[in-house]
C-alpha atoms as a PDB file:
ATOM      1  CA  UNK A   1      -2.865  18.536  -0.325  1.00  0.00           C
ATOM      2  CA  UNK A   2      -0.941  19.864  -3.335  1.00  0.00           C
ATOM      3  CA  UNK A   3       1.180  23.207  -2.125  1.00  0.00           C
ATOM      4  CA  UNK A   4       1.822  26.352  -4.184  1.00  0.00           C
ATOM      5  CA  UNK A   5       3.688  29.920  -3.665  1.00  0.00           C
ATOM      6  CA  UNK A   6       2.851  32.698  -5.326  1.00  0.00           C
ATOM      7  CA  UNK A   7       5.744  33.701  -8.074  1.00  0.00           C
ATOM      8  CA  UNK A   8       4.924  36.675 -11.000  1.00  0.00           C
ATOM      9  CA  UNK A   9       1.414  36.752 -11.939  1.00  0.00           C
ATOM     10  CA  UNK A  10       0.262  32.974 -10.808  1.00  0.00           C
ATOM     11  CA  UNK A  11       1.054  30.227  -8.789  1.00  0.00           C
ATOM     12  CA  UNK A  12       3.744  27.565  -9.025  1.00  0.00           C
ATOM     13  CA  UNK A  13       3.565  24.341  -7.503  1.00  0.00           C
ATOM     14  CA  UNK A  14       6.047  24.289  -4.536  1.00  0.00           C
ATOM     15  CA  UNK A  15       9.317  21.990  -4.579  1.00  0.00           C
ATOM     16  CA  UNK A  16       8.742  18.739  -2.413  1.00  0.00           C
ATOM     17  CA  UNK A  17      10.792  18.445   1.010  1.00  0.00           C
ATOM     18  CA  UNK A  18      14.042  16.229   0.698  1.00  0.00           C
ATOM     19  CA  UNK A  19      13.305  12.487   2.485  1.00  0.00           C
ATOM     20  CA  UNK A  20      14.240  12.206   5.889  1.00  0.00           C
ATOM     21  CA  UNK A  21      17.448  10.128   6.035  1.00  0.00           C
ATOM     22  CA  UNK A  22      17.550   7.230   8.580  1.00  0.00           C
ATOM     23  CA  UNK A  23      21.134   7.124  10.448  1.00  0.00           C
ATOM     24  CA  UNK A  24      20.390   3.464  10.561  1.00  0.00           C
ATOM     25  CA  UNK A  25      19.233   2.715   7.068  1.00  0.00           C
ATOM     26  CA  UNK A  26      15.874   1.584   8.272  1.00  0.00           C
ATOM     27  CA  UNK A  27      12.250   2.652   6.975  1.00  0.00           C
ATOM     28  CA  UNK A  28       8.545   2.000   7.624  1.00  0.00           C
ATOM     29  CA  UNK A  29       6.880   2.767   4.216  1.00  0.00           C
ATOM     30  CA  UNK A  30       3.684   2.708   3.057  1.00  0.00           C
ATOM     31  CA  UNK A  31       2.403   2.724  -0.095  1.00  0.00           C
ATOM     32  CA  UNK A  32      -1.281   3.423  -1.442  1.00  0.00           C
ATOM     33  CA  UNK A  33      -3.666   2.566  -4.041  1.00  0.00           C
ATOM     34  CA  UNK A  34      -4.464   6.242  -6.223  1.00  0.00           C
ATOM     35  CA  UNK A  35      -7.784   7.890  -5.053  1.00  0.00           C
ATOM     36  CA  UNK A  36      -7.712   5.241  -2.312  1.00  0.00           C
ATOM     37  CA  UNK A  37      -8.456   2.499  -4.939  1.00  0.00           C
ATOM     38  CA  UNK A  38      -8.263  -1.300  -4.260  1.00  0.00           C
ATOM     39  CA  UNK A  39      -4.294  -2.244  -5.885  1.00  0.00           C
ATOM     40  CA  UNK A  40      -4.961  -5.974  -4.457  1.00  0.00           C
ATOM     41  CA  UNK A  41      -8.423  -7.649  -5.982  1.00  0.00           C
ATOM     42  CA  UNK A  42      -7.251 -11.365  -6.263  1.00  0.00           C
ATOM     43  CA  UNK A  43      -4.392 -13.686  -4.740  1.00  0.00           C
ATOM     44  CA  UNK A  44      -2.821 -13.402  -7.880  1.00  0.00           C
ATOM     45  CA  UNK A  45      -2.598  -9.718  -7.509  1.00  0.00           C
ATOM     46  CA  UNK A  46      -0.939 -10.245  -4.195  1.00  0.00           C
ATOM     47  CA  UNK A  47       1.464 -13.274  -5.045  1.00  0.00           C
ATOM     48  CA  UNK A  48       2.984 -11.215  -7.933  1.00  0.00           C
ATOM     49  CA  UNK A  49       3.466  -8.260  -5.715  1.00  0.00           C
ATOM     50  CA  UNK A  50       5.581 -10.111  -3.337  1.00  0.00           C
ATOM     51  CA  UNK A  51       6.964 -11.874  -6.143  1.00  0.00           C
ATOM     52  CA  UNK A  52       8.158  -8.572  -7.538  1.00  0.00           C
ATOM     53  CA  UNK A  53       9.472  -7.121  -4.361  1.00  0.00           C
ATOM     54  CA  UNK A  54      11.717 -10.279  -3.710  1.00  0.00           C
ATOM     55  CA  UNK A  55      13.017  -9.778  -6.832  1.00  0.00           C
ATOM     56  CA  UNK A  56      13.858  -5.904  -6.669  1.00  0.00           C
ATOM     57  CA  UNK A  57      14.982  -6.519  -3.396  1.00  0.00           C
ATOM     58  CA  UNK A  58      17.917  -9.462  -4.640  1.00  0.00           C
ATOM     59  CA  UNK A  59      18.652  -6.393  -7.555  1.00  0.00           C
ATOM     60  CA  UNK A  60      18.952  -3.638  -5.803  1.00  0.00           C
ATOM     61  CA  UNK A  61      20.641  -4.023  -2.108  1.00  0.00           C
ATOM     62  CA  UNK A  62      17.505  -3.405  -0.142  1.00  0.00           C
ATOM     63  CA  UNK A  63      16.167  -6.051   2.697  1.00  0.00           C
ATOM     64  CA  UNK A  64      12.870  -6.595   3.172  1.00  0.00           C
ATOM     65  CA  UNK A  65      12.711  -6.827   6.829  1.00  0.00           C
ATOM     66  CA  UNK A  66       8.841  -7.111   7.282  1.00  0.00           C
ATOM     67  CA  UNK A  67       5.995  -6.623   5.291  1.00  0.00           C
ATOM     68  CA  UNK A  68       1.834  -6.435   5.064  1.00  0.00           C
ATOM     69  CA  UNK A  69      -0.725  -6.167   1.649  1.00  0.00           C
ATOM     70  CA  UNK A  70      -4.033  -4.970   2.487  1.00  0.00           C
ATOM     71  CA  UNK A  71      -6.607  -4.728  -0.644  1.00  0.00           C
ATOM     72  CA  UNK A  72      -5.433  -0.725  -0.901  1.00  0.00           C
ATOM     73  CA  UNK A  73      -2.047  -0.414   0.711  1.00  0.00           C
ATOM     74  CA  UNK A  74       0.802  -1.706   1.469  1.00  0.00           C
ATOM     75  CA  UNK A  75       3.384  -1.408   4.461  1.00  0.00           C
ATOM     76  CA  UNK A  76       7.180  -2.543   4.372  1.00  0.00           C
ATOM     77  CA  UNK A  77       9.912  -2.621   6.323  1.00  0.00           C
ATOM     78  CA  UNK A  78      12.918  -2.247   4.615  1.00  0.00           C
ATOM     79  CA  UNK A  79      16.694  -1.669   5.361  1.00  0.00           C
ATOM     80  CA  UNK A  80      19.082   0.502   3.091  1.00  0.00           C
ATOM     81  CA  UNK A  81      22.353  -2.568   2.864  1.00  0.00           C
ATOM     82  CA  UNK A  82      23.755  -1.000   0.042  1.00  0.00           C
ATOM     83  CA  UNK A  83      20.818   0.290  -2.330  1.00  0.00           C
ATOM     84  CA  UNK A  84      18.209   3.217  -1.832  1.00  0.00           C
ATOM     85  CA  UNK A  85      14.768   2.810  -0.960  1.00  0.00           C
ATOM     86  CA  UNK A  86      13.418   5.557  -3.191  1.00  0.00           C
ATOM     87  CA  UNK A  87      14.941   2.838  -6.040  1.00  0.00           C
ATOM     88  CA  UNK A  88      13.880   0.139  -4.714  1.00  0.00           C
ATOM     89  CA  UNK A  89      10.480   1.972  -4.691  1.00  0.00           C
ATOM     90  CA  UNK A  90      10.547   3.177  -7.963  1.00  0.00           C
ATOM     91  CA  UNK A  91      11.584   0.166  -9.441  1.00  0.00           C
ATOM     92  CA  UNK A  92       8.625  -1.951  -7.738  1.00  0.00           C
ATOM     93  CA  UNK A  93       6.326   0.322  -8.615  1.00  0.00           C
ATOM     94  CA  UNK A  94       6.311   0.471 -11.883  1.00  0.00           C
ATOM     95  CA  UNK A  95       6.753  -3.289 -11.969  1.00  0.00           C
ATOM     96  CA  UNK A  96       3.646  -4.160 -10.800  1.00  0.00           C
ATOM     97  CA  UNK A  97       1.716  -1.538 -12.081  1.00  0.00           C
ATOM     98  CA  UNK A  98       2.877  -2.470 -15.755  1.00  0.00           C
ATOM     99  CA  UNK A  99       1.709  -5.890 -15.000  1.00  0.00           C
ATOM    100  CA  UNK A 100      -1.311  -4.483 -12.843  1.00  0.00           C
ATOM    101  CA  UNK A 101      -2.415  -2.794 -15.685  1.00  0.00           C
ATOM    102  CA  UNK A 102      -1.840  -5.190 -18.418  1.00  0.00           C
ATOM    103  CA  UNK A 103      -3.698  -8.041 -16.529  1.00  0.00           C
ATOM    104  CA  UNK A 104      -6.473  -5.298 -15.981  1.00  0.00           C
ATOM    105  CA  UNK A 105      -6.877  -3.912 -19.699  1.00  0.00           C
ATOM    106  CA  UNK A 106      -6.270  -0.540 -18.324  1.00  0.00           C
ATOM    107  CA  UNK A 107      -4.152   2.451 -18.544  1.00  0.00           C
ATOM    108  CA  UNK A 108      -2.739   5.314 -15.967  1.00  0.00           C
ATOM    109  CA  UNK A 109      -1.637   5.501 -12.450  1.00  0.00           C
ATOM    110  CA  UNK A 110      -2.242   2.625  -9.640  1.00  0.00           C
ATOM    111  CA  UNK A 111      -0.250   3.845  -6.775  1.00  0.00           C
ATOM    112  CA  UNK A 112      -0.234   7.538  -5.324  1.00  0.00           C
ATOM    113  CA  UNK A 113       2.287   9.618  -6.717  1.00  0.00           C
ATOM    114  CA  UNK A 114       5.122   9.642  -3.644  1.00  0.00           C
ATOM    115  CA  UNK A 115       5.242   6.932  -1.202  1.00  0.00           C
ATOM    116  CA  UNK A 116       5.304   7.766   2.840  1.00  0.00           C
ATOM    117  CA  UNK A 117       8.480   6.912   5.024  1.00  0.00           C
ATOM    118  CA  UNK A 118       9.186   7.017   8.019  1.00  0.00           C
ATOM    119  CA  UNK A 119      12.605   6.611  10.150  1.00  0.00           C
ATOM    120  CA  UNK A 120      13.611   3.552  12.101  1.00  0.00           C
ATOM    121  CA  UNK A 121      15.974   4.656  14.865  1.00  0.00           C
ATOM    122  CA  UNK A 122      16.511   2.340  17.413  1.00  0.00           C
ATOM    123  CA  UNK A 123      15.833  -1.543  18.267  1.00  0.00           C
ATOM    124  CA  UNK A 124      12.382  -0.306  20.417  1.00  0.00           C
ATOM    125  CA  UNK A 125      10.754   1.246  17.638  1.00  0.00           C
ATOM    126  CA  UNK A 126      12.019  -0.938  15.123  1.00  0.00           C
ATOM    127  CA  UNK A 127       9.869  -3.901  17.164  1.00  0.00           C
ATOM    128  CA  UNK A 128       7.185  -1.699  17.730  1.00  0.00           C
ATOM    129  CA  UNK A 129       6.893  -1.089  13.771  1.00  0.00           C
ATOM    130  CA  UNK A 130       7.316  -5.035  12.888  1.00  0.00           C
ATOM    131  CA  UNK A 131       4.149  -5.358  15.884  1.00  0.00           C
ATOM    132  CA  UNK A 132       2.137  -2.716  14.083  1.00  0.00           C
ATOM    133  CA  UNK A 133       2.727  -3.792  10.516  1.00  0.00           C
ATOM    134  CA  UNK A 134       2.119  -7.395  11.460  1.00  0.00           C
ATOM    135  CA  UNK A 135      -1.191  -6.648  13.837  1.00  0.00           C
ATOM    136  CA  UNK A 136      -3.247  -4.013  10.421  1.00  0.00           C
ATOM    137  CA  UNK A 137      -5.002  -7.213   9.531  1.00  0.00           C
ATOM    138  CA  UNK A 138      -6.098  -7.754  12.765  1.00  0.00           C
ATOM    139  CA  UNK A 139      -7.027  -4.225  13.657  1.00  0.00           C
ATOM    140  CA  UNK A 140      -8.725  -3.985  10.442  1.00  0.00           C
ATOM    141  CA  UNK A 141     -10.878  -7.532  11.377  1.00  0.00           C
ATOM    142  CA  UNK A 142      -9.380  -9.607   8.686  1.00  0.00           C
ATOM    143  CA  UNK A 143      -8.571 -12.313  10.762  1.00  0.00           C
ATOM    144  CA  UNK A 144      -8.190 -13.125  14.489  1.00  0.00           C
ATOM    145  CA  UNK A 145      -4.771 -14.023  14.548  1.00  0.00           C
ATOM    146  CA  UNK A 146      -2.196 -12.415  12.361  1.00  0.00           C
ATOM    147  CA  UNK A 147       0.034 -15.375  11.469  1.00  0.00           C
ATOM    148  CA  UNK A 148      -3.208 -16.699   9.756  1.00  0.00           C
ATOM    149  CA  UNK A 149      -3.238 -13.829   7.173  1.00  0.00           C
ATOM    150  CA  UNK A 150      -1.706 -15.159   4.078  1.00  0.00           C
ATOM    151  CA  UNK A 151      -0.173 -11.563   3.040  1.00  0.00           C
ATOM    152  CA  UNK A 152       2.267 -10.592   5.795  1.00  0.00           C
ATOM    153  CA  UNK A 153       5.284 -11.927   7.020  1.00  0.00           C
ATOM    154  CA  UNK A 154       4.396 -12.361  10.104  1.00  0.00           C
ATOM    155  CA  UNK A 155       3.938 -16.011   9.583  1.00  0.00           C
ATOM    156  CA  UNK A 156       7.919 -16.396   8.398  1.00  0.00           C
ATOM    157  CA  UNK A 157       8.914 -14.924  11.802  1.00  0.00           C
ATOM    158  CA  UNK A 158       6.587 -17.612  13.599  1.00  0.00           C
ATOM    159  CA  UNK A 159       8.018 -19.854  11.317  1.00  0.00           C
ATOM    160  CA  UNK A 160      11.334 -19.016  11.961  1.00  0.00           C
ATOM    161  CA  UNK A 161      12.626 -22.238  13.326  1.00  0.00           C
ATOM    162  CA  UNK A 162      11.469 -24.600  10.080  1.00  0.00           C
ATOM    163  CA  UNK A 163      11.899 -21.769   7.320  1.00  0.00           C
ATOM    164  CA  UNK A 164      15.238 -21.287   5.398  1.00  0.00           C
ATOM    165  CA  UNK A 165      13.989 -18.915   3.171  1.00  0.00           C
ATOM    166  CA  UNK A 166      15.927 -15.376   2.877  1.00  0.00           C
ATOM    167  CA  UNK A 167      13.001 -13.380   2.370  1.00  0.00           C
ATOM    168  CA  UNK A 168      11.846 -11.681   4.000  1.00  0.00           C
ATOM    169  CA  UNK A 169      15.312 -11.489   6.098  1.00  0.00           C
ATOM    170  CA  UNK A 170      13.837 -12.046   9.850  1.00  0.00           C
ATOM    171  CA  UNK A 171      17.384 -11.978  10.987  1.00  0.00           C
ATOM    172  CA  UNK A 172      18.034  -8.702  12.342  1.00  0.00           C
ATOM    173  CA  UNK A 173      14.364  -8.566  14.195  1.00  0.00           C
ATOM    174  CA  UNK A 174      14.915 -12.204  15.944  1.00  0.00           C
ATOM    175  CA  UNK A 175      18.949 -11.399  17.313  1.00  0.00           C
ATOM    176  CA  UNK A 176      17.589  -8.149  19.073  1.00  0.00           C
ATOM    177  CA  UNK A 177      15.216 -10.221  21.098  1.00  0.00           C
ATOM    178  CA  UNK A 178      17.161 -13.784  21.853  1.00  0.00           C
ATOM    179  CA  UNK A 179      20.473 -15.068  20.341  1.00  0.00           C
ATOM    180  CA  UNK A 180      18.762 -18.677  20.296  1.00  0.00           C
ATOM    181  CA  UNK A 181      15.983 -18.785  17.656  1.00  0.00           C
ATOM    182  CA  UNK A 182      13.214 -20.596  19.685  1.00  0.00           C
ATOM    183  CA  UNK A 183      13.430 -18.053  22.054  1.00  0.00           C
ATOM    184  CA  UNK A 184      13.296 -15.809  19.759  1.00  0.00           C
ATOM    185  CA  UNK A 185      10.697 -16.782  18.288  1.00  0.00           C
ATOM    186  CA  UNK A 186       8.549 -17.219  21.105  1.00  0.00           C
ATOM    187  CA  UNK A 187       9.759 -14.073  22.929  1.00  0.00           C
ATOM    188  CA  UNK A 188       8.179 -12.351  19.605  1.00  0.00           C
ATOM    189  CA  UNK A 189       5.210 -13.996  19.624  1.00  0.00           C
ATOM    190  CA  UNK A 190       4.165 -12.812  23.453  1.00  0.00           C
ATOM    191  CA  UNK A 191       5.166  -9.358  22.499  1.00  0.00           C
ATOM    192  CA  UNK A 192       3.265  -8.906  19.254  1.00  0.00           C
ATOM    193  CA  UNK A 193      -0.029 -10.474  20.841  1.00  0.00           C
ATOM    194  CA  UNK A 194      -0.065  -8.750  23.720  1.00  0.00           C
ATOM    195  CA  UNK A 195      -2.110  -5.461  24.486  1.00  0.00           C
ATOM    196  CA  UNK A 196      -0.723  -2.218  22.914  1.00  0.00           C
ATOM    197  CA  UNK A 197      -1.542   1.295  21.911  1.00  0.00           C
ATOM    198  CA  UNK A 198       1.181   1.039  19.019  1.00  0.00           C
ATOM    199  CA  UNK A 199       0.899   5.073  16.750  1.00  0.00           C
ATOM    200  CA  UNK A 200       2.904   4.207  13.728  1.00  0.00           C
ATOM    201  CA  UNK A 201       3.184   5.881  10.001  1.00  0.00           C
ATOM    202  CA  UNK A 202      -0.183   5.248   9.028  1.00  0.00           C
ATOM    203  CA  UNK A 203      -2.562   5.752   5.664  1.00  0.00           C
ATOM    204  CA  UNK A 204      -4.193   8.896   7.415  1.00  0.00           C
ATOM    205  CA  UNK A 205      -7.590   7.463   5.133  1.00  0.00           C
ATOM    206  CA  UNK A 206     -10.210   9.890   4.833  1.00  0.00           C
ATOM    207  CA  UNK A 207     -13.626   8.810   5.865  1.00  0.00           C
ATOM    208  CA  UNK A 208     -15.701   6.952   3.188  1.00  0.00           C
ATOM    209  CA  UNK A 209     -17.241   9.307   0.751  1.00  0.00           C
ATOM    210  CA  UNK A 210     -21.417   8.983   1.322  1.00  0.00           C
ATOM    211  CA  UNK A 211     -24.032   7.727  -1.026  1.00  0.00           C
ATOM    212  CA  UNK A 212     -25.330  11.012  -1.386  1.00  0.00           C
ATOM    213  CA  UNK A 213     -22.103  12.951  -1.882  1.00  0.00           C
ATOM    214  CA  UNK A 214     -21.501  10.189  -4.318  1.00  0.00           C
ATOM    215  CA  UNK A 215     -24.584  10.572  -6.115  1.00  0.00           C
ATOM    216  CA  UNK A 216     -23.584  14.431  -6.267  1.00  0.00           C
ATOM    217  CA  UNK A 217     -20.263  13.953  -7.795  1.00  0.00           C
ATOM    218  CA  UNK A 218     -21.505  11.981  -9.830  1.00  0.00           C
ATOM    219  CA  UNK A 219     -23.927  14.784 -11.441  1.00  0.00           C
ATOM    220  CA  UNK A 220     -20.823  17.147 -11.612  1.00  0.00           C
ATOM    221  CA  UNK A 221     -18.801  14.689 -13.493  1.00  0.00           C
ATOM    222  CA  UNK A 222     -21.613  13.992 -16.016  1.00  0.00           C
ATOM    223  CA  UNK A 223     -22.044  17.676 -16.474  1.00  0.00           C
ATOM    224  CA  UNK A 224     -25.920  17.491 -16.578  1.00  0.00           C
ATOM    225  CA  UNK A 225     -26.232  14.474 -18.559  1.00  0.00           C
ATOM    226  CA  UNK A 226     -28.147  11.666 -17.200  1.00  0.00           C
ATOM    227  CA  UNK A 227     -25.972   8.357 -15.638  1.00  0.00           C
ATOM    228  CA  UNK A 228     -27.609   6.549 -18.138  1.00  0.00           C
ATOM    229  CA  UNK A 229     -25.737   8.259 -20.839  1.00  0.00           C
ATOM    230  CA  UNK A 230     -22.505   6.251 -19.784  1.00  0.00           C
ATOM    231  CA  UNK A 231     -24.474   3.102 -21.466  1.00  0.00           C
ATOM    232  CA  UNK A 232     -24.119   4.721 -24.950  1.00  0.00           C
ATOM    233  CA  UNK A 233     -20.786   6.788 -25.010  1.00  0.00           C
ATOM    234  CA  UNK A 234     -17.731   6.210 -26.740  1.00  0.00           C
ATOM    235  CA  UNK A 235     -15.448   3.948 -25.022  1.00  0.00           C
ATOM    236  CA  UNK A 236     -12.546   6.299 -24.497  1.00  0.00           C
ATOM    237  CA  UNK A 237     -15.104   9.035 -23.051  1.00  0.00           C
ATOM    238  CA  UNK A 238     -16.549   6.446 -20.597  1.00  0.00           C
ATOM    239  CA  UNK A 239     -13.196   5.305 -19.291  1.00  0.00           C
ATOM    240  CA  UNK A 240     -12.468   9.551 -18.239  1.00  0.00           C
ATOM    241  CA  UNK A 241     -15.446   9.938 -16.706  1.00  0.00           C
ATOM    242  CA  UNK A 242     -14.648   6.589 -14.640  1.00  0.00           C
ATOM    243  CA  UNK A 243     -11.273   7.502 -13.509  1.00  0.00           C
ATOM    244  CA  UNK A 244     -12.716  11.589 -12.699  1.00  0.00           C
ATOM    245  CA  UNK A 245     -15.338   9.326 -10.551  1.00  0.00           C
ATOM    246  CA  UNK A 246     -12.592   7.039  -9.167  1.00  0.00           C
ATOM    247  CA  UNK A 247     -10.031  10.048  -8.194  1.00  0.00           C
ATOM    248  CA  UNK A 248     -12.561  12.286  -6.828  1.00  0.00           C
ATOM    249  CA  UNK A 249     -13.126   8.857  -4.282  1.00  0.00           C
ATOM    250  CA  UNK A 250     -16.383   6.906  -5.446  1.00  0.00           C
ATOM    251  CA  UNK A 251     -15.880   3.130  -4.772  1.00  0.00           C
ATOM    252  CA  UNK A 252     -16.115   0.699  -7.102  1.00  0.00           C
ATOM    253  CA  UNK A 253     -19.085  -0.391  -5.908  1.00  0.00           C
ATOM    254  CA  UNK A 254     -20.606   3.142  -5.625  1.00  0.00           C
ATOM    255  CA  UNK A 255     -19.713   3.555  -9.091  1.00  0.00           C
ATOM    256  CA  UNK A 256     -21.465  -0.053  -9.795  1.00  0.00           C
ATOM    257  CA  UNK A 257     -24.675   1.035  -8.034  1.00  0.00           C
ATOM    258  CA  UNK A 258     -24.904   4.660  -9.573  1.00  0.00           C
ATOM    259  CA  UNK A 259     -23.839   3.637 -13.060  1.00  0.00           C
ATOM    260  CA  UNK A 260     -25.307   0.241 -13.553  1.00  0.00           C
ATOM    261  CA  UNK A 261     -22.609  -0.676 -15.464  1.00  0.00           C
ATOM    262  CA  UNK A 262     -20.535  -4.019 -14.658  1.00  0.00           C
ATOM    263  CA  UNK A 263     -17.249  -3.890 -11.949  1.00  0.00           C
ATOM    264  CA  UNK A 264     -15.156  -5.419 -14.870  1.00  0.00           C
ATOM    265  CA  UNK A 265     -15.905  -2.074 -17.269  1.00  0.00           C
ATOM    266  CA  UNK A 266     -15.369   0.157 -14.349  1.00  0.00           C
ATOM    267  CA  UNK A 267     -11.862  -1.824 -12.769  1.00  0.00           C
ATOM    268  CA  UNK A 268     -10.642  -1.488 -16.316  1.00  0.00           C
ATOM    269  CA  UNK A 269     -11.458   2.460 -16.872  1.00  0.00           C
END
């Protein structure tokens, strides 16, 4: 929720809290789709994300410790060498959402307006955060086991012992549990699968908007005029309604079902 203070005659919109530094240079952030929109609809989408955040992270002195793409967010792990995360941010950001919107035919924001961080403090939490970033796919039911899920890295870490690859940098995670790498390895296997009650940073998602709260917005938006109207209007009229829809938290496929018009008009709105 947006914050004002009174000042004069109206309100002004209050000056955002500084970042909490980390003493160690670590961070858990997240990262979200605007009006909890999909950023992630194809494996291309996901393979140029990473593509783009191994490249920002070689530019700007900023390891990628760990990471996980869901369709609508994003969680990293990343560790201030010599760079700034609110750079590094920026800088992938933009990025993709330049390409996003390019390979999309569309215009505006994809991500929410400030990313969320959180501080990494000490070896425990930084393994509990690498446990709870690898084990969202899992907790959301996208797979079983979370090595399988093409998106994290918690496959590199299993990996460890046939992978020469520098990103994501797995170093710092696998020395804190064994200075041998199988052991390692295996030691953080066993502790990501086993049973936990892990409370990280988290998306803090807001339930599902219903079909008849939908339906309502919907009649707001249109200001009286029937759905079908959105057949006939001009192009550049269509595309605000669809983002107003969009931002106030329809679906695409609410939007689908209410409009009737196709998910490729509405994705590129």
């Amino acid at each position: 929720m947006v914050e004002f203070e009174k000042r004069g005659k109206g309100l002004e919109r209050m000056p955002r809290k500084p970042r909490e530094k980390s003493e160690t240079g670590i961070y858990h952030i997240i990262v979200r789709g605007i009006g909890q929109q999909d950023i992630f609809h194809e494996e291309d989408d996901f393979q140029r994300y990473l593509e783009t955040t191994k490249k920002v992270s070689m530019e700007s002195g900023v390891s990628v410790l760990g990471y996980c793409l869901m369709t609508n967010h994003v969680h990293l792990l990343l560790r201030e060498d010599y760079g700034d995360i609110s750079v590094f941010m920026k800088r992938l950001g933009v990025s993709y959402a330049y390409w996003y919107n390019w390979k999309y035919e569309r215009i505006g924001h994809v991500f929410q307006d400030r990313f969320k961080s959180e501080c990494v403090e000490d070896d425990a939490y930084l393994m509990t955060v690498i446990r709870y970033i690898h084990q969202n796919p899992v907790k959301a039911s996208v797979t079983s086991k979370p090595e399988e899920y093409a998106w994290s890295s918690c496959a590199a870490y299993y990996k460890a012992d046939r992978n020469t690859a520098t990103f994501p940098d797995i170093s710092l995670i696998l020395s804190i549990i064994h200075n041998e790498k199988k052991k390692a390895i295996e030691g953080l296997q066993k502790f990501t699968e086993e049973g936990n009650e892990d409370h990280c940073l988290d998306c803090d998602e807001t339930k599902r908007i219903s079909e008849s709260e939908a339906y309502e917005i919907t009649k707001r938006i249109m200001n009286g005029k029937p759905v079908t109207a959105l057949q006939n209007m001009d192009q550049d009229t269509r595309k605000k309604i669809l983002r107003n829809l969009r931002n106030d938290g329809l679906s695409l496929r609410q939007i689908c079902r209410i409009t009737g018009l196709s998910f490729h008009i509405i994705r590129k709105a």
